[in-house]
Protein backbone atom coordinates (compact mmCIF):
# COMPACT_ATOMS: atom_id res chain seq x y z
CA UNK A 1 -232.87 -78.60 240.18
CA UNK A 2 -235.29 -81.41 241.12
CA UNK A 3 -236.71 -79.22 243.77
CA UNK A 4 -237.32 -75.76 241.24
CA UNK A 5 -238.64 -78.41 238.97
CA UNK A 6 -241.40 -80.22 240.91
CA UNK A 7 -242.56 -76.56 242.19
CA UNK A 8 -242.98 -75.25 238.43
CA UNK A 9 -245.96 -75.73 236.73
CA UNK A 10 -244.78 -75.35 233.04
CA UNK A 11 -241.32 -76.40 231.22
CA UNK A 12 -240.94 -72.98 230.66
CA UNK A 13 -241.49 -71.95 234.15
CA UNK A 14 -238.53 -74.74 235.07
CA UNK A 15 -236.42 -73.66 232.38
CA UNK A 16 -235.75 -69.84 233.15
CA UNK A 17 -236.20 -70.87 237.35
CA UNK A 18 -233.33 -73.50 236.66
CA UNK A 19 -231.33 -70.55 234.24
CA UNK A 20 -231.74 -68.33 237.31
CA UNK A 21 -231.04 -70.57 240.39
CA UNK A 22 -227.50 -71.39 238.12
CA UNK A 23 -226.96 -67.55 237.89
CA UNK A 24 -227.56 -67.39 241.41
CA UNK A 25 -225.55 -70.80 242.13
CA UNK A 26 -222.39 -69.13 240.48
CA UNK A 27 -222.47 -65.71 241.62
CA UNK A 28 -222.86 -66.73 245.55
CA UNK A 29 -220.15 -69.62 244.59
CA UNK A 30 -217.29 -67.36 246.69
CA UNK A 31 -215.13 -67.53 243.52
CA UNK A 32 -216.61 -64.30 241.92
CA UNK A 33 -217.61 -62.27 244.88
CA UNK A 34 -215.78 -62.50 247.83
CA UNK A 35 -218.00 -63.95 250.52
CA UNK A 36 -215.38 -64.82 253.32
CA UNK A 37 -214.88 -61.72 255.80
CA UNK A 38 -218.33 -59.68 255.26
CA UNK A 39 -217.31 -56.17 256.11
CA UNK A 40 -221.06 -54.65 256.24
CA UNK A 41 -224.90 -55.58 255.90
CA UNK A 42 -224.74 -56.28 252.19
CA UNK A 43 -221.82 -58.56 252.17
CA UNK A 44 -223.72 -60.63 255.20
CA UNK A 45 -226.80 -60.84 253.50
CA UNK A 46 -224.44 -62.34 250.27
CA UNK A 47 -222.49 -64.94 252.54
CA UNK A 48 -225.98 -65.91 254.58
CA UNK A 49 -227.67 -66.71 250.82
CA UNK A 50 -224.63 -68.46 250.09
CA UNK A 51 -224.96 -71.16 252.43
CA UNK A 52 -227.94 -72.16 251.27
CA UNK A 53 -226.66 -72.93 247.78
CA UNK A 54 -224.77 -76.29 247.47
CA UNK A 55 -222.01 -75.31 244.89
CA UNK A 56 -220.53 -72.86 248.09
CA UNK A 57 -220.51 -75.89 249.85
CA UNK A 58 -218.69 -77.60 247.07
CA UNK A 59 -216.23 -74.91 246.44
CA UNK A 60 -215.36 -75.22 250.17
CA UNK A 61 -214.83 -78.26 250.00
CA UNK A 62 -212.86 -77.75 247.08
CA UNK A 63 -211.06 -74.91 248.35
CA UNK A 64 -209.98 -76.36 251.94
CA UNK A 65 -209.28 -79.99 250.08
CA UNK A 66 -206.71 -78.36 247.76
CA UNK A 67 -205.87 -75.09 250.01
CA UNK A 68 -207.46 -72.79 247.60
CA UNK A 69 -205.99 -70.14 249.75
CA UNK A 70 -202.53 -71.02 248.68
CA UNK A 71 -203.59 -70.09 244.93
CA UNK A 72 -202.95 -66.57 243.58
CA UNK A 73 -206.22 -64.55 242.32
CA UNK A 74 -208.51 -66.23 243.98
CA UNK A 75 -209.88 -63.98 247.16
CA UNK A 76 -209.16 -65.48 250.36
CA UNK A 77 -211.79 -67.30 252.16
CA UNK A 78 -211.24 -68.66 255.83
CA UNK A 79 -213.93 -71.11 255.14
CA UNK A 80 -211.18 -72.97 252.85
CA UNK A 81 -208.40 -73.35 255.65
CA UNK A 82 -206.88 -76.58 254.82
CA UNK A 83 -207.81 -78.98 256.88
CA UNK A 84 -210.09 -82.23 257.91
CA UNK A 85 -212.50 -80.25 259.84
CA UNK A 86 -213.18 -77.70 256.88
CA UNK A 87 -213.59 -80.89 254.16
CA UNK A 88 -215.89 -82.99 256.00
CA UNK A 89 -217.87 -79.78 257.45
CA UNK A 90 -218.60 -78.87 253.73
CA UNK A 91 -219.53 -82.72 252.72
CA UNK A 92 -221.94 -83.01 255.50
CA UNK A 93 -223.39 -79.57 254.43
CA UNK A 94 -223.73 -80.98 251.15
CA UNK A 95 -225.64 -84.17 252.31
CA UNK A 96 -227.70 -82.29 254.73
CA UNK A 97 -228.80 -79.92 251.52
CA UNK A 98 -229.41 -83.31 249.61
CA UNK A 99 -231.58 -84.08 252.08
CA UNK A 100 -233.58 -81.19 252.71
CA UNK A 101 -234.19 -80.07 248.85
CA UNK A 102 -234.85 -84.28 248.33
CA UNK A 103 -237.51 -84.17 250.88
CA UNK A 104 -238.92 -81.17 249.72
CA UNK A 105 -239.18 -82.11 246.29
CA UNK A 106 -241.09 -85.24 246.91
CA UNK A 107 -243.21 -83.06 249.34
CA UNK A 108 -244.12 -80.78 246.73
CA UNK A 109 -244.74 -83.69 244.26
CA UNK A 110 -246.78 -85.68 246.40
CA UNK A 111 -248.36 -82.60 246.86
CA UNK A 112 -249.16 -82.01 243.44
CA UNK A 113 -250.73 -85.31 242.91
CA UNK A 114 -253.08 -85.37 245.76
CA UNK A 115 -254.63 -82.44 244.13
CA UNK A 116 -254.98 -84.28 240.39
CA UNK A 117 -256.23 -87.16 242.06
């Protein structure tokens, strides 16, 4: 959100970016669409997009913390095996994409005021 925010130019711009990037956040989330055994080009295009949101990362580390897998209607992902391996994987994912978007926000702000300035 910080990231989509310091790119837009108007709160209007942010606002419908930000109402997108959460459509986007929840439909590549794993829990809608199944994005664990891509079967052709379409489903691997899906599952690569999804790991570059955070709330797959989350839900994986959701899943594999509380072996999602193990809970009817939900389709089965082998990203959410339950184990240690799985749970910290998906919590360094998420710090590593805290990192990144962080230091590309302030990039883009810093940006943004060496041009007012």
């Amino acid at each position: 959100g910080l990231f989509v925010s310091s790119l837009a130019r108007t709160l209007q711009q942010s606002v419908f970016a930000l109402m997108m990037l959460s459509v986007a956040q929840v439909v590549l989330s794993g829990l809608i669409i199944p994005l664990g055994d891509p079967k052709n080009a379409g489903d691997w295009v899906l599952a690569g997009l999804s790991w570059l949101m955070p709330i797959r990362w989350a839900v994986i580390a959701l899943g594999s913390g509380i072996d999602l897998n193990a809970v009817s209607g939900t389709p089965e992902d082998k990203l959410w095996s339950h184990d240690l391996f799985h749970v910290v994987g998906a919590w360094a994912a998420l710090v590593v994409l805290t990192a990144v978007f962080l230091v590309a926000a302030l990039d883009a702000l810093s940006t943004r005021l060496r041009q007012r300035l």
